[in-house]
PDB file of N, CA and C in Angstrom:
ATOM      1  N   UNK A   1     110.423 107.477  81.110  1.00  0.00           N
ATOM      2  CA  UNK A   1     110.879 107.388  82.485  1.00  0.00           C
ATOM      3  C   UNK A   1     109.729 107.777  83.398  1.00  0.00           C
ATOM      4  N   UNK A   2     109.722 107.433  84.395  1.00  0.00           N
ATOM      5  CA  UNK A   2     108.898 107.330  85.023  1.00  0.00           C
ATOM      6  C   UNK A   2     109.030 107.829  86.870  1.00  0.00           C
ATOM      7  N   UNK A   3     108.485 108.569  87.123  1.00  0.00           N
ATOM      8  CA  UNK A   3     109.727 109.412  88.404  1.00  0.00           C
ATOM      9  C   UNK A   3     108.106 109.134  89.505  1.00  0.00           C
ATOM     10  N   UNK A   4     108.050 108.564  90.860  1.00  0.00           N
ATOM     11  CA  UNK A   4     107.218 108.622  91.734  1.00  0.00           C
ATOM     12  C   UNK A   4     108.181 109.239  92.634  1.00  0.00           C
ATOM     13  N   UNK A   5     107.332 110.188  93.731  1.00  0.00           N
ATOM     14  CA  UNK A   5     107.673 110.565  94.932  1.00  0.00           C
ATOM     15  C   UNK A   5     106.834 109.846  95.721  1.00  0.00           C
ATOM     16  N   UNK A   6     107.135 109.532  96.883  1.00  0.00           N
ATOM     17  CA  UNK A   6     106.338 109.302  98.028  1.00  0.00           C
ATOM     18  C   UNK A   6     105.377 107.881  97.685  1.00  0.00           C
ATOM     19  N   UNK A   7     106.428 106.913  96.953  1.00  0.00           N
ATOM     20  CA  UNK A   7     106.064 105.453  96.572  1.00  0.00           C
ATOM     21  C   UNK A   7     107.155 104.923  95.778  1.00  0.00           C
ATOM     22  N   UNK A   8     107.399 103.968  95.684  1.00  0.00           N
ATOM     23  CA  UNK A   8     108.476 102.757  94.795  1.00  0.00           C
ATOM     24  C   UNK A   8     107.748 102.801  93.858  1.00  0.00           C
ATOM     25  N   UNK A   9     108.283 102.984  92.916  1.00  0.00           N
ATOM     26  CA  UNK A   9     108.207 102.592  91.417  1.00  0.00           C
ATOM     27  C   UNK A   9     108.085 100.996  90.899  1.00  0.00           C
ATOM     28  N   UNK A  10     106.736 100.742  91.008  1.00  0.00           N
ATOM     29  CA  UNK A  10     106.601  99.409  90.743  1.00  0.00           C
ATOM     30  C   UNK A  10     105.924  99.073  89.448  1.00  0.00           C
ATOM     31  N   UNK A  11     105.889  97.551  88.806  1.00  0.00           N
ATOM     32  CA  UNK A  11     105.077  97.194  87.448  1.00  0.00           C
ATOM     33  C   UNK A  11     103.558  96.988  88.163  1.00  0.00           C
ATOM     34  N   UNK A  12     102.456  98.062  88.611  1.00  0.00           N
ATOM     35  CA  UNK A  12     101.501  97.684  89.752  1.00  0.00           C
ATOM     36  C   UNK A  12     100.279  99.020  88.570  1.00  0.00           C
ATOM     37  N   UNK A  13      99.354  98.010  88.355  1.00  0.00           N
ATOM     38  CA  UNK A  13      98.080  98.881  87.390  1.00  0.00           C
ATOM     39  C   UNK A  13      97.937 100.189  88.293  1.00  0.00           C
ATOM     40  N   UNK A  14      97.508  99.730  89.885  1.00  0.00           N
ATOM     41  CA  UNK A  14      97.188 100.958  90.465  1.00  0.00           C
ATOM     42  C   UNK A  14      97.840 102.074  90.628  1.00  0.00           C
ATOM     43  N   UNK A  15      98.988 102.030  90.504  1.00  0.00           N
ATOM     44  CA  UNK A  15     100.078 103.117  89.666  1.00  0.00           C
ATOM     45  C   UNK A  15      99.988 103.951  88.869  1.00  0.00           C
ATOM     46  N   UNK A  16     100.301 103.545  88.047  1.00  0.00           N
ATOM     47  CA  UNK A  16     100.348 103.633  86.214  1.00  0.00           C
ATOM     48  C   UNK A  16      99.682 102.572  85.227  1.00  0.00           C
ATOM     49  N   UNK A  17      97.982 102.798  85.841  1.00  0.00           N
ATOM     50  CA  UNK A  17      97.053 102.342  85.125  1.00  0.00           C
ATOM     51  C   UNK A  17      97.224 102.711  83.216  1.00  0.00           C
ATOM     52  N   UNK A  18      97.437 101.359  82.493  1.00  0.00           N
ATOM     53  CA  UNK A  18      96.822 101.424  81.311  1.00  0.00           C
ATOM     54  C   UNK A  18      95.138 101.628  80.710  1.00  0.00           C
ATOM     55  N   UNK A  19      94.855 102.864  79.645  1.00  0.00           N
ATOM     56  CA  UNK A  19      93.832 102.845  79.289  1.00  0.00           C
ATOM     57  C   UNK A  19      93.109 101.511  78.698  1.00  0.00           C
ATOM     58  N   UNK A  20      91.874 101.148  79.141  1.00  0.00           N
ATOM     59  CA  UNK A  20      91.400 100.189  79.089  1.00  0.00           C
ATOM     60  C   UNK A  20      91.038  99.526  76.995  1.00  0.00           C
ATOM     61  N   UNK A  21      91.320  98.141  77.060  1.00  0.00           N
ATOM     62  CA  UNK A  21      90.509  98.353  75.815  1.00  0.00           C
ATOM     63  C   UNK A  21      89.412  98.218  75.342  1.00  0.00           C
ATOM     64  N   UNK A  22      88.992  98.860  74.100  1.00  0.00           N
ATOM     65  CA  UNK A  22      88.012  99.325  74.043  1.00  0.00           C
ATOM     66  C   UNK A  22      87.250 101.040  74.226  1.00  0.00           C
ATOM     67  N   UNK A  23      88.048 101.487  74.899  1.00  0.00           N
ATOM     68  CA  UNK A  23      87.577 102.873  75.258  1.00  0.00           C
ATOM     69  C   UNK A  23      88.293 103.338  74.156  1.00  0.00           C
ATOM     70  N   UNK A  24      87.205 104.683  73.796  1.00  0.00           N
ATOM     71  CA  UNK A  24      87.664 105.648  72.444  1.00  0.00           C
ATOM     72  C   UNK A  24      87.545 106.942  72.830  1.00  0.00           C
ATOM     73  N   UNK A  25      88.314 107.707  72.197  1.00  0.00           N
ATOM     74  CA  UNK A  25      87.943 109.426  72.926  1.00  0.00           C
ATOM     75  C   UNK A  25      86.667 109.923  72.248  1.00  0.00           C
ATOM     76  N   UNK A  26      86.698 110.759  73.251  1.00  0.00           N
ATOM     77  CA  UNK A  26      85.495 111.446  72.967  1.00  0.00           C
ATOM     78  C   UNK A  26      85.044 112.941  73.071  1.00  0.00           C
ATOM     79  N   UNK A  27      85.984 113.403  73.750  1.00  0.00           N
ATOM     80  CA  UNK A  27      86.349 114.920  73.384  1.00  0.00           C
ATOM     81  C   UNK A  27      87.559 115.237  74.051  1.00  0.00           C
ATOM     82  N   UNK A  28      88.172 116.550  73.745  1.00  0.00           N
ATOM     83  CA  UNK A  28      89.443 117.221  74.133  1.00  0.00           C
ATOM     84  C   UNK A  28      89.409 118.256  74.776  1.00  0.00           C
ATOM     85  N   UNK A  29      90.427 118.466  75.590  1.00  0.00           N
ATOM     86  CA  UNK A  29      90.535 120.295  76.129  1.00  0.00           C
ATOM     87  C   UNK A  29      90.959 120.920  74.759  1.00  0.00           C
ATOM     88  N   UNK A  30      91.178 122.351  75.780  1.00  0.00           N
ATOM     89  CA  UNK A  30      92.106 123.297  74.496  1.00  0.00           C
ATOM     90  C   UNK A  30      93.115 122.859  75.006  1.00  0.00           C
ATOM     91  N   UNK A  31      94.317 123.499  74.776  1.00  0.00           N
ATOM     92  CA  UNK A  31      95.429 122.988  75.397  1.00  0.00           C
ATOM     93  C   UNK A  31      96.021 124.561  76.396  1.00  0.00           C
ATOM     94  N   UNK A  32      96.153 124.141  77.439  1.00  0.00           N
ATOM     95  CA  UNK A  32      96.488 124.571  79.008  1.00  0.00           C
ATOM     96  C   UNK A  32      97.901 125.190  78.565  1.00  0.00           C
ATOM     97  N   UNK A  33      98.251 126.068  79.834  1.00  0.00           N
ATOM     98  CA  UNK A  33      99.754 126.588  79.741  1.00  0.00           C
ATOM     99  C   UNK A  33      99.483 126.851  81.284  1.00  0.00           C
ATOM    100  N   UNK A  34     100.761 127.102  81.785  1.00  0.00           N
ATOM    101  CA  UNK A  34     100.899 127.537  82.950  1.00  0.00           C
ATOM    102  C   UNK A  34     100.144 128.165  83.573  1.00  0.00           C
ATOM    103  N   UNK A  35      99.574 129.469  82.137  1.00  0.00           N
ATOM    104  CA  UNK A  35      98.923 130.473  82.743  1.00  0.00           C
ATOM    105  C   UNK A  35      97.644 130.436  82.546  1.00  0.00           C
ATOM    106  N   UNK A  36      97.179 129.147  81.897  1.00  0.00           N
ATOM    107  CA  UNK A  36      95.575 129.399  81.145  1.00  0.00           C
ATOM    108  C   UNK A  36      95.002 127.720  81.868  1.00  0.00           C
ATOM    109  N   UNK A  37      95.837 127.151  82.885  1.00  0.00           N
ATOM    110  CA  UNK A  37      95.113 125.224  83.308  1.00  0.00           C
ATOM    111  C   UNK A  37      94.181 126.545  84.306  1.00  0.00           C
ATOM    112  N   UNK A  38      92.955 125.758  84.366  1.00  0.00           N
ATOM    113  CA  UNK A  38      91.975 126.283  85.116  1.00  0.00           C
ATOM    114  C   UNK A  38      92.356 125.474  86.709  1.00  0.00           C
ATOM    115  N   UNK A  39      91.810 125.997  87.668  1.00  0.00           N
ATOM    116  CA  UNK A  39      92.157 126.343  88.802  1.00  0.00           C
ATOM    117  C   UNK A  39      91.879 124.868  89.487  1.00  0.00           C
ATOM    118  N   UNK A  40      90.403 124.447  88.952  1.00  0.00           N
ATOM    119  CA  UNK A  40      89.841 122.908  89.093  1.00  0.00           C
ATOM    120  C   UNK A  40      90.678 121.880  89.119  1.00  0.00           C
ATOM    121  N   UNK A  41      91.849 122.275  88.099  1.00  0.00           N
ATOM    122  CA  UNK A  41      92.646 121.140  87.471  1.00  0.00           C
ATOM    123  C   UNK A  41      94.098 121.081  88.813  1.00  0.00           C
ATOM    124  N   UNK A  42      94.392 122.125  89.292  1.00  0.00           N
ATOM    125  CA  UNK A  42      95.401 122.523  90.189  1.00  0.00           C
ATOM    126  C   UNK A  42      94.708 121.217  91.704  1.00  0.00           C
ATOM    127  N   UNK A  43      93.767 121.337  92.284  1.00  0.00           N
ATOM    128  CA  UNK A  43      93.527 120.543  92.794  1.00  0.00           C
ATOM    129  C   UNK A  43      92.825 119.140  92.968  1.00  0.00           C
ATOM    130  N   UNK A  44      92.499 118.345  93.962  1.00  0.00           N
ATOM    131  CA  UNK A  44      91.778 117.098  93.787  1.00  0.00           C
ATOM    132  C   UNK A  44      90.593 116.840  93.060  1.00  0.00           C
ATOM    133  N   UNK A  45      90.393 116.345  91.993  1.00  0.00           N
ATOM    134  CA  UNK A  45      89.609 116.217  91.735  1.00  0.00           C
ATOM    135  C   UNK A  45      89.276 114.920  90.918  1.00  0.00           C
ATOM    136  N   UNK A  46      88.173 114.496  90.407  1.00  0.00           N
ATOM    137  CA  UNK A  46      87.914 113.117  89.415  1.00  0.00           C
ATOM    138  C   UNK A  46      86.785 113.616  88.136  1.00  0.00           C
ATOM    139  N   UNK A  47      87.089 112.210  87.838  1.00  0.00           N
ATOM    140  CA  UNK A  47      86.316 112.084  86.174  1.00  0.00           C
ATOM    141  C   UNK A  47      85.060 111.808  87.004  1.00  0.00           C
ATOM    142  N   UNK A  48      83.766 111.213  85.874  1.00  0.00           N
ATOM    143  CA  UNK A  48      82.804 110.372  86.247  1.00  0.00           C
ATOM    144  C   UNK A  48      82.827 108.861  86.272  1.00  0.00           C
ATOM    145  N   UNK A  49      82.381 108.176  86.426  1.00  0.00           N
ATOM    146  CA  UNK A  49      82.604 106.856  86.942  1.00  0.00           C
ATOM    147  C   UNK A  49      82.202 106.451  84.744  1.00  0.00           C
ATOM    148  N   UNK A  50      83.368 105.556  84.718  1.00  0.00           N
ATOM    149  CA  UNK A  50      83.264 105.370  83.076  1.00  0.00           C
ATOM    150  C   UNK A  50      84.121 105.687  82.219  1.00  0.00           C
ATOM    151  N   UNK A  51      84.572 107.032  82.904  1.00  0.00           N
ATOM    152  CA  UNK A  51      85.535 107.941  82.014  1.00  0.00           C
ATOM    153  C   UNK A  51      86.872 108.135  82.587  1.00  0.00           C
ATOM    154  N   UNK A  52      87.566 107.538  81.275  1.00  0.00           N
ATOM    155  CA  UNK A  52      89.183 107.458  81.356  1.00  0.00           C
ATOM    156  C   UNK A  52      89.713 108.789  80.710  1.00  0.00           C
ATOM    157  N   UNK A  53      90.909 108.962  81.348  1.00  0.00           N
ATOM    158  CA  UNK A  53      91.176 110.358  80.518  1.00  0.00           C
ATOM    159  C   UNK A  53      93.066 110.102  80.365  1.00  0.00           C
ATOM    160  N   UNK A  54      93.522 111.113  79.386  1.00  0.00           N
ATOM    161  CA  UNK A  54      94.931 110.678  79.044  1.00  0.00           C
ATOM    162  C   UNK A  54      95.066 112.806  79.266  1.00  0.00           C
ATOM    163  N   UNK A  55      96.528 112.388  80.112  1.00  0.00           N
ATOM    164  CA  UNK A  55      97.032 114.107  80.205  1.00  0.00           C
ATOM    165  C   UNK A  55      98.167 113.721  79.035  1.00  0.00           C
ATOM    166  N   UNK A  56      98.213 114.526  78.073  1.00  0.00           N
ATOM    167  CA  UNK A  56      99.407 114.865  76.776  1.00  0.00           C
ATOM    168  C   UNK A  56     100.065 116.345  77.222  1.00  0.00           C
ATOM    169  N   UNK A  57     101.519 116.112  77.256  1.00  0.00           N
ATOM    170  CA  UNK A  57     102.110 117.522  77.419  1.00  0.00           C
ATOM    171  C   UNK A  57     102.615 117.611  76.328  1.00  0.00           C
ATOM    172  N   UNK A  58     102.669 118.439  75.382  1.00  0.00           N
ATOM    173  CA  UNK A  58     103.422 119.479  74.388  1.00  0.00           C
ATOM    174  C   UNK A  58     104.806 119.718  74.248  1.00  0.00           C
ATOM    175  N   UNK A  59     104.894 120.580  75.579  1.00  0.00           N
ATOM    176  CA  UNK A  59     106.085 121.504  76.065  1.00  0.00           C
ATOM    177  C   UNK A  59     106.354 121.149  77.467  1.00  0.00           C
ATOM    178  N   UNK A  60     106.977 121.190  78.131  1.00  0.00           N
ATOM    179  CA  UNK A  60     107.585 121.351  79.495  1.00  0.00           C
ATOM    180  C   UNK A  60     107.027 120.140  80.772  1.00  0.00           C
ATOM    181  N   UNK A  61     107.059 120.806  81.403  1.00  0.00           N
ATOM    182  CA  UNK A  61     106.985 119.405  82.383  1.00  0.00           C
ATOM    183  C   UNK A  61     105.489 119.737  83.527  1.00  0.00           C
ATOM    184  N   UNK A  62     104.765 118.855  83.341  1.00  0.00           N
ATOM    185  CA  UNK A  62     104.069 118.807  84.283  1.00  0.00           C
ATOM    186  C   UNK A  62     103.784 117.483  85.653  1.00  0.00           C
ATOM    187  N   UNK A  63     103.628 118.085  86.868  1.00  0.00           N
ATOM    188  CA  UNK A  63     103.701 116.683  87.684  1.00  0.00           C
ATOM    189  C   UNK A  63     102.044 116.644  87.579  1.00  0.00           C
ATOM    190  N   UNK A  64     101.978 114.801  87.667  1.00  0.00           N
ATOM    191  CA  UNK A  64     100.610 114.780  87.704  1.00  0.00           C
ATOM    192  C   UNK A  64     100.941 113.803  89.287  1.00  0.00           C
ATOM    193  N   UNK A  65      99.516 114.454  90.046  1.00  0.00           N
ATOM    194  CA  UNK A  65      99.332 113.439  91.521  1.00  0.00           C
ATOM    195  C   UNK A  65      98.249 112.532  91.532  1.00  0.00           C
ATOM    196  N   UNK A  66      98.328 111.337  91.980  1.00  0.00           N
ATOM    197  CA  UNK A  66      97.106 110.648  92.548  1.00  0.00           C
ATOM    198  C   UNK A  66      97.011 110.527  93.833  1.00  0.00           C
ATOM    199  N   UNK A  67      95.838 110.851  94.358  1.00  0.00           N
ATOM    200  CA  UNK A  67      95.391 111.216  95.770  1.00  0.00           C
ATOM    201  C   UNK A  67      94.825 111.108  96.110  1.00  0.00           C
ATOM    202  N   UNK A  68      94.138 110.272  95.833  1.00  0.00           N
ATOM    203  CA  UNK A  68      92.949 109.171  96.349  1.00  0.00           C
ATOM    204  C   UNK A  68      93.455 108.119  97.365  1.00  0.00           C
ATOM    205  N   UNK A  69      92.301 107.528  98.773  1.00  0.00           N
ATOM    206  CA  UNK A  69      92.735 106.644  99.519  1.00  0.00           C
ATOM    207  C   UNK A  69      92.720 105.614  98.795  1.00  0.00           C
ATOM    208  N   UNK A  70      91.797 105.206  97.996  1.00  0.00           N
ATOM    209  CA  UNK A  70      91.966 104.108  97.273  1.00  0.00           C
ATOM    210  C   UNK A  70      93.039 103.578  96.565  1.00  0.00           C
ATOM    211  N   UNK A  71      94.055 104.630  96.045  1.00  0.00           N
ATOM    212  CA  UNK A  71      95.495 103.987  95.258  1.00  0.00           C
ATOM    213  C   UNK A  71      95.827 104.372  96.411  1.00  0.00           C
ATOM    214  N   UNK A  72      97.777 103.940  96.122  1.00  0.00           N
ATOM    215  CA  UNK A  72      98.734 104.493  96.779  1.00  0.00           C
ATOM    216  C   UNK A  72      99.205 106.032  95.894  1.00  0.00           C
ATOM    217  N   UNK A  73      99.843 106.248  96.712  1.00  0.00           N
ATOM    218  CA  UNK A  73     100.122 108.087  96.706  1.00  0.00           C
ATOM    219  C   UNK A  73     101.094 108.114  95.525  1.00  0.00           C
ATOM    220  N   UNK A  74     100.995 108.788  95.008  1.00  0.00           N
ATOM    221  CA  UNK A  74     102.258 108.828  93.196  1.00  0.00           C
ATOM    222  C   UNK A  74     102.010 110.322  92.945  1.00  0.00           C
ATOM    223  N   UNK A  75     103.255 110.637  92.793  1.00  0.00           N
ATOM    224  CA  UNK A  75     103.770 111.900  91.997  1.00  0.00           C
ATOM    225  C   UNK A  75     104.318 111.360  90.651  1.00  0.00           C
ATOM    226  N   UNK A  76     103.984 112.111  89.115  1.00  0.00           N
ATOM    227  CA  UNK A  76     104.974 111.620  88.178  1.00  0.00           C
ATOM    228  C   UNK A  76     104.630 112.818  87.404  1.00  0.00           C
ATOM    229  N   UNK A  77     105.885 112.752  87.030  1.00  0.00           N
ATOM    230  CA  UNK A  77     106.629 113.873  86.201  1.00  0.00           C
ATOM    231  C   UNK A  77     106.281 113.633  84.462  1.00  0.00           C
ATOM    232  N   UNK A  78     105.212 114.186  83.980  1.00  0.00           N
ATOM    233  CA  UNK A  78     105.037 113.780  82.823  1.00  0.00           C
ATOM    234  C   UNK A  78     105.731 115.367  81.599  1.00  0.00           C
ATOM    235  N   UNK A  79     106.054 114.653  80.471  1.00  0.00           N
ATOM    236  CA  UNK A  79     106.684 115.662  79.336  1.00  0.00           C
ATOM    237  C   UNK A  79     106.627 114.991  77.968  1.00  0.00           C
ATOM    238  N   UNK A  80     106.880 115.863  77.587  1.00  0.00           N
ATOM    239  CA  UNK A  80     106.806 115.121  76.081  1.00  0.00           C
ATOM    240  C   UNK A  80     107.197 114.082  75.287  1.00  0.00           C
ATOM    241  N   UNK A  81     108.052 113.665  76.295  1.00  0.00           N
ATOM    242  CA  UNK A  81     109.017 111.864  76.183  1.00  0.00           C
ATOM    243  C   UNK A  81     108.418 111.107  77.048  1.00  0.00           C
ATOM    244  N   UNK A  82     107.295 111.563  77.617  1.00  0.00           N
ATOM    245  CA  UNK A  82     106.785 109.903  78.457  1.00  0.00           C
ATOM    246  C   UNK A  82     105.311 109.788  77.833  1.00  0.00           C
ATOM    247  N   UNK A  83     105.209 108.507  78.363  1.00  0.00           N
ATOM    248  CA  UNK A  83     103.844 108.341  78.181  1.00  0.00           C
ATOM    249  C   UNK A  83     102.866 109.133  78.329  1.00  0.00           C
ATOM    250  N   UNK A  84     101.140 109.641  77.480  1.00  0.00           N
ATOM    251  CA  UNK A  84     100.547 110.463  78.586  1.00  0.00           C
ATOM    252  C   UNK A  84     100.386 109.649  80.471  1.00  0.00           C
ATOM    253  N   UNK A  85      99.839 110.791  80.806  1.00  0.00           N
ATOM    254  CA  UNK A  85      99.153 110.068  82.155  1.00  0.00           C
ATOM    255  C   UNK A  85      98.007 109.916  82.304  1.00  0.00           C
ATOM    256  N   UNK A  86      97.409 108.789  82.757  1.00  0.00           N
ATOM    257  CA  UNK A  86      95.863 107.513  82.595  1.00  0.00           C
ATOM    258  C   UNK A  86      95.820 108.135  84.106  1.00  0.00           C
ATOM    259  N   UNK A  87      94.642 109.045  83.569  1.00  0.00           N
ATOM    260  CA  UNK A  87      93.390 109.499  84.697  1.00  0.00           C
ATOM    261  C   UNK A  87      92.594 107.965  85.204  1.00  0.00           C
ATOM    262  N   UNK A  88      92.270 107.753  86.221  1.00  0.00           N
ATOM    263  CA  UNK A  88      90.739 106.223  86.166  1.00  0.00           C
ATOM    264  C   UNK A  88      89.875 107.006  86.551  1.00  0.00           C
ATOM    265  N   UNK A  89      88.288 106.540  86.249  1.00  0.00           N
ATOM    266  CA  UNK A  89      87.141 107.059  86.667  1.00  0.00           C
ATOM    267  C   UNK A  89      87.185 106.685  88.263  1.00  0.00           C
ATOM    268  N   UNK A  90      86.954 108.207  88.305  1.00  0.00           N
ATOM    269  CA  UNK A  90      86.111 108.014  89.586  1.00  0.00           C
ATOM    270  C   UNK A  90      87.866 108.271  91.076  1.00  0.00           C
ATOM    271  N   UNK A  91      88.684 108.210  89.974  1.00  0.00           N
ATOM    272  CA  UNK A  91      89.841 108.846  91.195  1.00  0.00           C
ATOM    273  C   UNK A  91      90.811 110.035  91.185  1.00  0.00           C
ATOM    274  N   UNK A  92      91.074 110.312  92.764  1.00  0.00           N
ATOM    275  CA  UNK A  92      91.012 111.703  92.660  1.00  0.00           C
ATOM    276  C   UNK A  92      92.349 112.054  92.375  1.00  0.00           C
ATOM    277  N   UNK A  93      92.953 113.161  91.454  1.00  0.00           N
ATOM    278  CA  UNK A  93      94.169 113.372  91.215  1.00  0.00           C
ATOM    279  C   UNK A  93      94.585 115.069  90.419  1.00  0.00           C
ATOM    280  N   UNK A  94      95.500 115.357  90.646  1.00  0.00           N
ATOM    281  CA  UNK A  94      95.403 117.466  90.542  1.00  0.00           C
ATOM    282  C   UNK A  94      97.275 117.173  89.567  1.00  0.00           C
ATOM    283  N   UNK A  95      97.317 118.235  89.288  1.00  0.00           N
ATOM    284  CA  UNK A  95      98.506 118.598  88.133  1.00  0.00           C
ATOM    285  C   UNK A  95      98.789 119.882  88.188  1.00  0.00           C
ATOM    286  N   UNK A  96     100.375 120.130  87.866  1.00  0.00           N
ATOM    287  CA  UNK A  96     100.640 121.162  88.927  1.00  0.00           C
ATOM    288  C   UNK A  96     102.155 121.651  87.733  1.00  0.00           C
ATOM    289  N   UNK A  97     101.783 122.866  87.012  1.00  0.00           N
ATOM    290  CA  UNK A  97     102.597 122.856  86.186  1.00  0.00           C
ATOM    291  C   UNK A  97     104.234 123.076  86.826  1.00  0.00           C
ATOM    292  N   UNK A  98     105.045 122.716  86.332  1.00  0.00           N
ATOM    293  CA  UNK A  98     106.676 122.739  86.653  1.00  0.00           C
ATOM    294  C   UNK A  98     107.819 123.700  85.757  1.00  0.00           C
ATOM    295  N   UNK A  99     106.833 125.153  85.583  1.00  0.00           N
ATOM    296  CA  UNK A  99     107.396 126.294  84.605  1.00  0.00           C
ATOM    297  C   UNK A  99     106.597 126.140  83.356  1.00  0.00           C
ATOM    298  N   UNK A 100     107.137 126.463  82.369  1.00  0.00           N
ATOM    299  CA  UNK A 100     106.389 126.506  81.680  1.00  0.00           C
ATOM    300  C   UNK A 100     105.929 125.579  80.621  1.00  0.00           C
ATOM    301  N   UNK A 101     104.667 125.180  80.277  1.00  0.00           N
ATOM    302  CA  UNK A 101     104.316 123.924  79.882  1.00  0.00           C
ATOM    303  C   UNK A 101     103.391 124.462  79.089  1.00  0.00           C
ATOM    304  N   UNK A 102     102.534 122.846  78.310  1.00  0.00           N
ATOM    305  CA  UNK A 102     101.714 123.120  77.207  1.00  0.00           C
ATOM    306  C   UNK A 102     101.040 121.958  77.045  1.00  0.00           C
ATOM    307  N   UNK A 103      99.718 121.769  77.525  1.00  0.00           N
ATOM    308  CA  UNK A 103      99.350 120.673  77.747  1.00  0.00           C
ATOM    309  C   UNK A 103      98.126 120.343  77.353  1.00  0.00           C
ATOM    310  N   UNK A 104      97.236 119.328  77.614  1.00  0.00           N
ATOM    311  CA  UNK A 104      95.691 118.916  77.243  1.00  0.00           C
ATOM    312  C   UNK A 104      95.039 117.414  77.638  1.00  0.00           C
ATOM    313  N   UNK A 105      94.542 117.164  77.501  1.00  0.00           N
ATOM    314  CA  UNK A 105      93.517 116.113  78.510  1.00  0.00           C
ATOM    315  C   UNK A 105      92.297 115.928  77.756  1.00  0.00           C
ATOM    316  N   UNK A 106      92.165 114.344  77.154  1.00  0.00           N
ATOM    317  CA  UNK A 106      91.766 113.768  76.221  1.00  0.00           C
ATOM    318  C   UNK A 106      90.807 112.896  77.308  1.00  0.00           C
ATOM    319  N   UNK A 107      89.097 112.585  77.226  1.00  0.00           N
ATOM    320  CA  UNK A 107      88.600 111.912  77.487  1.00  0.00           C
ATOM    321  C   UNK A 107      88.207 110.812  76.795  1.00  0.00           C
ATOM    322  N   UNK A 108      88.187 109.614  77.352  1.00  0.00           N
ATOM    323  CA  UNK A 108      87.512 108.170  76.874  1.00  0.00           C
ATOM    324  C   UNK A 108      86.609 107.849  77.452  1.00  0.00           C
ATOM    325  N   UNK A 109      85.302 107.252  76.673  1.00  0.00           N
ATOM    326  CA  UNK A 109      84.932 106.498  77.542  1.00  0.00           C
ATOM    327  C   UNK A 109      84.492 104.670  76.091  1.00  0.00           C
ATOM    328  N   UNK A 110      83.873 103.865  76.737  1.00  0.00           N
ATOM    329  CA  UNK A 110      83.718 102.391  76.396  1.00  0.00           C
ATOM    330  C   UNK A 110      82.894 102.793  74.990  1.00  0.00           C
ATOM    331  N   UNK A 111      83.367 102.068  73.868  1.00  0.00           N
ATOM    332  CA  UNK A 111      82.724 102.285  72.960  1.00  0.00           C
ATOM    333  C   UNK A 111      82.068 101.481  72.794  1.00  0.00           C
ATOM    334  N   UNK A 112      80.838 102.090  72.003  1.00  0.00           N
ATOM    335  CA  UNK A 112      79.061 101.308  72.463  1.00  0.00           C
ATOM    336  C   UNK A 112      79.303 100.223  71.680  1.00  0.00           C
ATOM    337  N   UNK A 113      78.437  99.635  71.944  1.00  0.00           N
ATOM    338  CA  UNK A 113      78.091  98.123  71.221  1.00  0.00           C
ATOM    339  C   UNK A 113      77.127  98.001  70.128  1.00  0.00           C
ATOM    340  N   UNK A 114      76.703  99.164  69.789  1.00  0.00           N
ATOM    341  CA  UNK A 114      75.217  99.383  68.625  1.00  0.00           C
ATOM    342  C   UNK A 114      76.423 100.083  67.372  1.00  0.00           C
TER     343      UNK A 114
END
């Protein structure tokens, strides 16, 4: 399920961008709790231009935002029954735990051609 605030819930990439194919991970967090997501992660911020990232929750519920002018505005409620949530390079977006949670954030980027 899929929950936006402050936008319609549409079938629209700039939304609820799918990870691209081809991209492979390439490293992991530890995994976050309420009391241990670093402070960075609470507000706006982005990847580098290249790098896709997937938020996985564990336990409990976390909202993830996109907040960049470039998309439209989305709140979604991610947990352990939805999909992760598809960070894009290069846009800006913060996560904001909803009690208590258990979470982590998987980077991709394009796997080489050699």
């Amino acid at each position: 399920m899929y929950l936006f605030i402050g936008t319609a819930m549409q079938s629209d990439d700039r939304i609820h961008p799918e990870l691209p194919t081809g991209f492979r991970p390439y490293r992991r967090t530890d995994v976050f709790t309420q009391d241990t997501v670093p402070a960075g992660l609470l507000k706006a911020h982005n990847t580098r231009d290249g790098v896709w990232a997937l938020i996985t929750v564990l336990e409990g519920e976390l909202a993830y935002s996109v907040n960049d002018p470039r998309r439209p505005a989305s709140r979604r409620v991610l947990t352990p029954h939805t999909p992760p949530g598809v960070i894009e390079p290069t846009i800006l977006h913060a996560v904001a735990p909803l009690g208590a949670v258990r979470f982590f954030v998987e980077f991709h980027r394009q796997e080489s051609a050699t």
